[in-house]
C-alpha atoms as a PDB file:
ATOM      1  CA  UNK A   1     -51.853 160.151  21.967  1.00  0.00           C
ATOM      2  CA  UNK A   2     -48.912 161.637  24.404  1.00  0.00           C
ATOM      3  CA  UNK A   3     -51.583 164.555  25.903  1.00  0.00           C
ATOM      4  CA  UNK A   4     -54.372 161.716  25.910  1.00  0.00           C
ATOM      5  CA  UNK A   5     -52.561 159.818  27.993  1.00  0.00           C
ATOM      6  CA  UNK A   6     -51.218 162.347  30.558  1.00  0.00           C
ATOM      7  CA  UNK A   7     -54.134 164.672  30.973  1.00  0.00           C
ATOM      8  CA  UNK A   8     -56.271 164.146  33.642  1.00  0.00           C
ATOM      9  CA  UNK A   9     -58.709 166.692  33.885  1.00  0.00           C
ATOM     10  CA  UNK A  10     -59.487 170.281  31.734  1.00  0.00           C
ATOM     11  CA  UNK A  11     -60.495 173.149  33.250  1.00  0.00           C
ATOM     12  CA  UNK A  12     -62.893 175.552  31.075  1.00  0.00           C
ATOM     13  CA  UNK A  13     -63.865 179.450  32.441  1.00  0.00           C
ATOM     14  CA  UNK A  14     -65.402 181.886  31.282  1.00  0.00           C
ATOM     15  CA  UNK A  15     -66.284 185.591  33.369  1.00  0.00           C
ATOM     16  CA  UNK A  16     -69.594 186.828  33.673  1.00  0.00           C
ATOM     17  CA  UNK A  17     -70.204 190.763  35.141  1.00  0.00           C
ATOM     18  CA  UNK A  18     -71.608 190.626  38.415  1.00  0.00           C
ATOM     19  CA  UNK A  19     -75.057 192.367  38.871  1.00  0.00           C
ATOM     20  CA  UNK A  20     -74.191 196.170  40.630  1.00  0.00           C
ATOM     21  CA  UNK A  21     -75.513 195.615  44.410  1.00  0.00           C
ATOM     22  CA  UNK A  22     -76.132 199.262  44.797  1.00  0.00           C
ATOM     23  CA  UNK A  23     -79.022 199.379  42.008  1.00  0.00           C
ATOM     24  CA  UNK A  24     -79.620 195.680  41.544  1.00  0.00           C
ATOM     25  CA  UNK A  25     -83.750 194.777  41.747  1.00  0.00           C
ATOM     26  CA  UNK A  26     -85.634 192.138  41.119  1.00  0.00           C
ATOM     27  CA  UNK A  27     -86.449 190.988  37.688  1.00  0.00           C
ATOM     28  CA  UNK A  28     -88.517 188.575  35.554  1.00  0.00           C
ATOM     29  CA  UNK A  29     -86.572 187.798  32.280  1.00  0.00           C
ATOM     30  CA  UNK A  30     -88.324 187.071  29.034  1.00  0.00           C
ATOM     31  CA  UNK A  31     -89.940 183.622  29.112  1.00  0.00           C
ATOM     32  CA  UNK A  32     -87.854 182.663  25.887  1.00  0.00           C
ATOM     33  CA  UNK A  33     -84.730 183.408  27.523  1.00  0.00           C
ATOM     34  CA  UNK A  34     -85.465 181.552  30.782  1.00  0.00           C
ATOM     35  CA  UNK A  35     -86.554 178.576  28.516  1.00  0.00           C
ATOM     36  CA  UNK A  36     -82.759 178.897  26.380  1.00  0.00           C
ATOM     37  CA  UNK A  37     -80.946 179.184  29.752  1.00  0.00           C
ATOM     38  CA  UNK A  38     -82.673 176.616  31.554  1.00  0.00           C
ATOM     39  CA  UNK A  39     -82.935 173.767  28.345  1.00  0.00           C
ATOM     40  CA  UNK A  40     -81.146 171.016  30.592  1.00  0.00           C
ATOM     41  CA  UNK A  41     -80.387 172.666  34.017  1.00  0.00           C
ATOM     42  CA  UNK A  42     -81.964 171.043  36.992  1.00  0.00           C
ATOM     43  CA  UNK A  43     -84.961 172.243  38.616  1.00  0.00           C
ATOM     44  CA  UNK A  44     -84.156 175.308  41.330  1.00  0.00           C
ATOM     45  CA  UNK A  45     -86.620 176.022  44.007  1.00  0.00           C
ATOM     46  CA  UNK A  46     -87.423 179.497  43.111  1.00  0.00           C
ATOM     47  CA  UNK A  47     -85.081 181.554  41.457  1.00  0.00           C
ATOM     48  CA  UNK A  48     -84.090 184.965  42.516  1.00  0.00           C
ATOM     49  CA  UNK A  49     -83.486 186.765  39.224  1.00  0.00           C
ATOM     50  CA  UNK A  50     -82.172 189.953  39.529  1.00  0.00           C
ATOM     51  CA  UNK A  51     -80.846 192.960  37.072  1.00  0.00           C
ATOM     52  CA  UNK A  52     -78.957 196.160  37.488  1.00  0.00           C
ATOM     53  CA  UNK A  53     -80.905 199.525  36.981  1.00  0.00           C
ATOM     54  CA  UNK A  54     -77.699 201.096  35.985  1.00  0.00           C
ATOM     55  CA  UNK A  55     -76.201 203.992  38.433  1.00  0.00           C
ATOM     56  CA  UNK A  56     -73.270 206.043  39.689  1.00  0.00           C
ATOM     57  CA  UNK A  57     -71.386 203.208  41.348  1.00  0.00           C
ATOM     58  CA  UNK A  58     -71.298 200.937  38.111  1.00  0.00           C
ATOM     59  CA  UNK A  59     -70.970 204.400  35.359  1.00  0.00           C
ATOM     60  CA  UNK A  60     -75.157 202.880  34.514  1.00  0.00           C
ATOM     61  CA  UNK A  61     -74.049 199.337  33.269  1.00  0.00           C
ATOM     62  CA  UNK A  62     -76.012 197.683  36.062  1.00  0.00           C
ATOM     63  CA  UNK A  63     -72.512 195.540  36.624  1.00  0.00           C
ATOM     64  CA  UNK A  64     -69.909 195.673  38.659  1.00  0.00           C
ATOM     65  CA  UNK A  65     -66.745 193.153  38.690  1.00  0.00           C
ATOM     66  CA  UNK A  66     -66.890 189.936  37.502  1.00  0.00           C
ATOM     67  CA  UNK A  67     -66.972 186.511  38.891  1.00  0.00           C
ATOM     68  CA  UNK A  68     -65.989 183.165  37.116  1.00  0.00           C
ATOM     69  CA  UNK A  69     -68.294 180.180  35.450  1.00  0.00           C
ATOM     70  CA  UNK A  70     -66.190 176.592  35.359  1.00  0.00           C
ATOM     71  CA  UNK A  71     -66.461 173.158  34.193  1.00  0.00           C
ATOM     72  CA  UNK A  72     -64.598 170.611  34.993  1.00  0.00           C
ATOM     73  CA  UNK A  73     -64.249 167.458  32.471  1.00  0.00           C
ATOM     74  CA  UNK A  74     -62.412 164.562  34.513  1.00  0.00           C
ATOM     75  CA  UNK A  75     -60.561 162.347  31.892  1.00  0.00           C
ATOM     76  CA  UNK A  76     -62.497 158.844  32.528  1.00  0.00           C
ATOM     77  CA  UNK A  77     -61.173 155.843  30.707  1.00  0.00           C
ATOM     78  CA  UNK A  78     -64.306 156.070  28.477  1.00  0.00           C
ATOM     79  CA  UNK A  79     -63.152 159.863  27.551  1.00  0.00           C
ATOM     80  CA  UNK A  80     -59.995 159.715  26.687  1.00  0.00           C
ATOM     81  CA  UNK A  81     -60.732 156.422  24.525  1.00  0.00           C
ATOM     82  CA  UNK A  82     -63.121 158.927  22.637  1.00  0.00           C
ATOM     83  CA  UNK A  83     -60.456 161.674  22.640  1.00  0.00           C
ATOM     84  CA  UNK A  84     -57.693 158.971  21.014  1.00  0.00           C
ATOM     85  CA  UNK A  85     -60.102 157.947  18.188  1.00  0.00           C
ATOM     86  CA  UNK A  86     -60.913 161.445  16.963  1.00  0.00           C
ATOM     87  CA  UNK A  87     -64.637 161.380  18.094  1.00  0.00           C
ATOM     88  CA  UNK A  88     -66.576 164.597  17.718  1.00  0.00           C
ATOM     89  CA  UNK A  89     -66.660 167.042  20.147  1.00  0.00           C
ATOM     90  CA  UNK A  90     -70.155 166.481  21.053  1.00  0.00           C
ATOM     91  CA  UNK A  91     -70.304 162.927  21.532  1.00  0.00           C
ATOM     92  CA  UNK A  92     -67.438 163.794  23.762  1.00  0.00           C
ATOM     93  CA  UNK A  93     -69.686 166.033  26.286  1.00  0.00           C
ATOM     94  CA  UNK A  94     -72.394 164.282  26.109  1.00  0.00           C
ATOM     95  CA  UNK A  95     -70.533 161.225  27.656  1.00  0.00           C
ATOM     96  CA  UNK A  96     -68.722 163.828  29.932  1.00  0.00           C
ATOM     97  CA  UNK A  97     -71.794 165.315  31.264  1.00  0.00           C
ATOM     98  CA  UNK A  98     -73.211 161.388  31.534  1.00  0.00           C
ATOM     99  CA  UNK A  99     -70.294 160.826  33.949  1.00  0.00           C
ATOM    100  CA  UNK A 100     -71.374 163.969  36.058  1.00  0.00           C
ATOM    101  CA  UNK A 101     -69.829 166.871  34.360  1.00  0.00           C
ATOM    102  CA  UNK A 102     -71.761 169.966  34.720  1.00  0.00           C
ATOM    103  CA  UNK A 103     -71.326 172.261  31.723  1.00  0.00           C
ATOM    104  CA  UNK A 104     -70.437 176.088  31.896  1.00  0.00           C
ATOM    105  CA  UNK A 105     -74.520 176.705  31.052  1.00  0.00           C
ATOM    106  CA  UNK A 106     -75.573 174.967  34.152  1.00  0.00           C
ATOM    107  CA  UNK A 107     -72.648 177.182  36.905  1.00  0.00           C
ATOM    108  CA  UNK A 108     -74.509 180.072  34.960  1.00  0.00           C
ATOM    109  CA  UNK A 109     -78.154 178.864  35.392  1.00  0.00           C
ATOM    110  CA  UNK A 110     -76.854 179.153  39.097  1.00  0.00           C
ATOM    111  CA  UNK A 111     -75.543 182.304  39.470  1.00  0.00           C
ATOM    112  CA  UNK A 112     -78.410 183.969  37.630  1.00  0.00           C
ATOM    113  CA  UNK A 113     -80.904 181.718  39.796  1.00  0.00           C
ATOM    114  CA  UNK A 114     -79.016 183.088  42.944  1.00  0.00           C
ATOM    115  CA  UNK A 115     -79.387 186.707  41.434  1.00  0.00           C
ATOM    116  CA  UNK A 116     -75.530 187.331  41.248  1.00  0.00           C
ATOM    117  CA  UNK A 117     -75.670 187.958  37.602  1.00  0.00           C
ATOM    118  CA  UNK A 118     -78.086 187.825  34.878  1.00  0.00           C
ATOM    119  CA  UNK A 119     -79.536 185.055  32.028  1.00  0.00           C
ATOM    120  CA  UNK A 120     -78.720 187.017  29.303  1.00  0.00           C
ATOM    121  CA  UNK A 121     -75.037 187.193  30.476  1.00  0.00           C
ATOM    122  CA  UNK A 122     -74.623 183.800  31.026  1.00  0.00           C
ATOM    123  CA  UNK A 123     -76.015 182.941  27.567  1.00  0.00           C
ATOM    124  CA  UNK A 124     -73.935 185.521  26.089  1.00  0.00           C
ATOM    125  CA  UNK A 125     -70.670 183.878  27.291  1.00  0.00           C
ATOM    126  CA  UNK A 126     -72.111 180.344  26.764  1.00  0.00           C
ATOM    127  CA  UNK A 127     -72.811 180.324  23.403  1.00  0.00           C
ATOM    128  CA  UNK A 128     -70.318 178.547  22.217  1.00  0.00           C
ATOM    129  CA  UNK A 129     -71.785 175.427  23.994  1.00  0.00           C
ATOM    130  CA  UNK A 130     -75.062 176.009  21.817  1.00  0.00           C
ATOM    131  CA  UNK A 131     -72.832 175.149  18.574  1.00  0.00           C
ATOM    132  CA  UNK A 132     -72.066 171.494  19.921  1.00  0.00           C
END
């Protein structure tokens, strides 16, 4: 009840690679992968997908560096009544994201859509969220 009560917001990250500028190109992803990244994510006027060829300046992983996905829950009243009874998890984000939280999927759906890193990394460090 103690953490319940004090917590006001949780912060959850996750790092994605960063698509290498040097050999980075345009590029249309699978269908079925645009469809599993995009279940929920708001419409984007057209997205600039991009991928890395793979070269000398990122050893041919088509990355280079990282940047950071967040979500921020904010601990309404409503949350943290559903955190003190023991409610599951998901009921718990679904309320969250009622309230305006946008989940880890949906800062990824934006980076790939601006072309800064790629769908299949963002589902790759978003699976979790799949599981509920």
């Amino acid at each position: 009840y103690l953490v319940a009560a004090t917590v006001q917001a949780i912060v959850a990250q996750r790092l994605v690679r960063v698509i290498c500028e040097t050999c980075s190109e345009d590029f249309q992803p699978p269908a079925d992968v645009v469809t599993e990244a995009a279940a929920g994510q708001p419409d984007l006027p057209k997205p600039r997908f991009r991928r890395g060829r793979g070269c000398a300046a990122c050893a041919g992983t088509g990355y280079r560096g990282r940047t950071g996905l967040y979500e921020l829950m904010r601990m309404s009243e409503e949350v943290r009544a559903r955190v003190v009874t023991g409610a599951p998890l998901a009921d718990i984000r679904a309320l969250a994201q009622a309230q305006g939280m946008a989940p880890l999927r949906a800062a990824g759906w934006a980076q790939a859509c601006a072309g800064a890193t790629t769908l299949e990394e963002v589902l790759r460090v978003t699976q979790d969220e799949a599981l509920g």
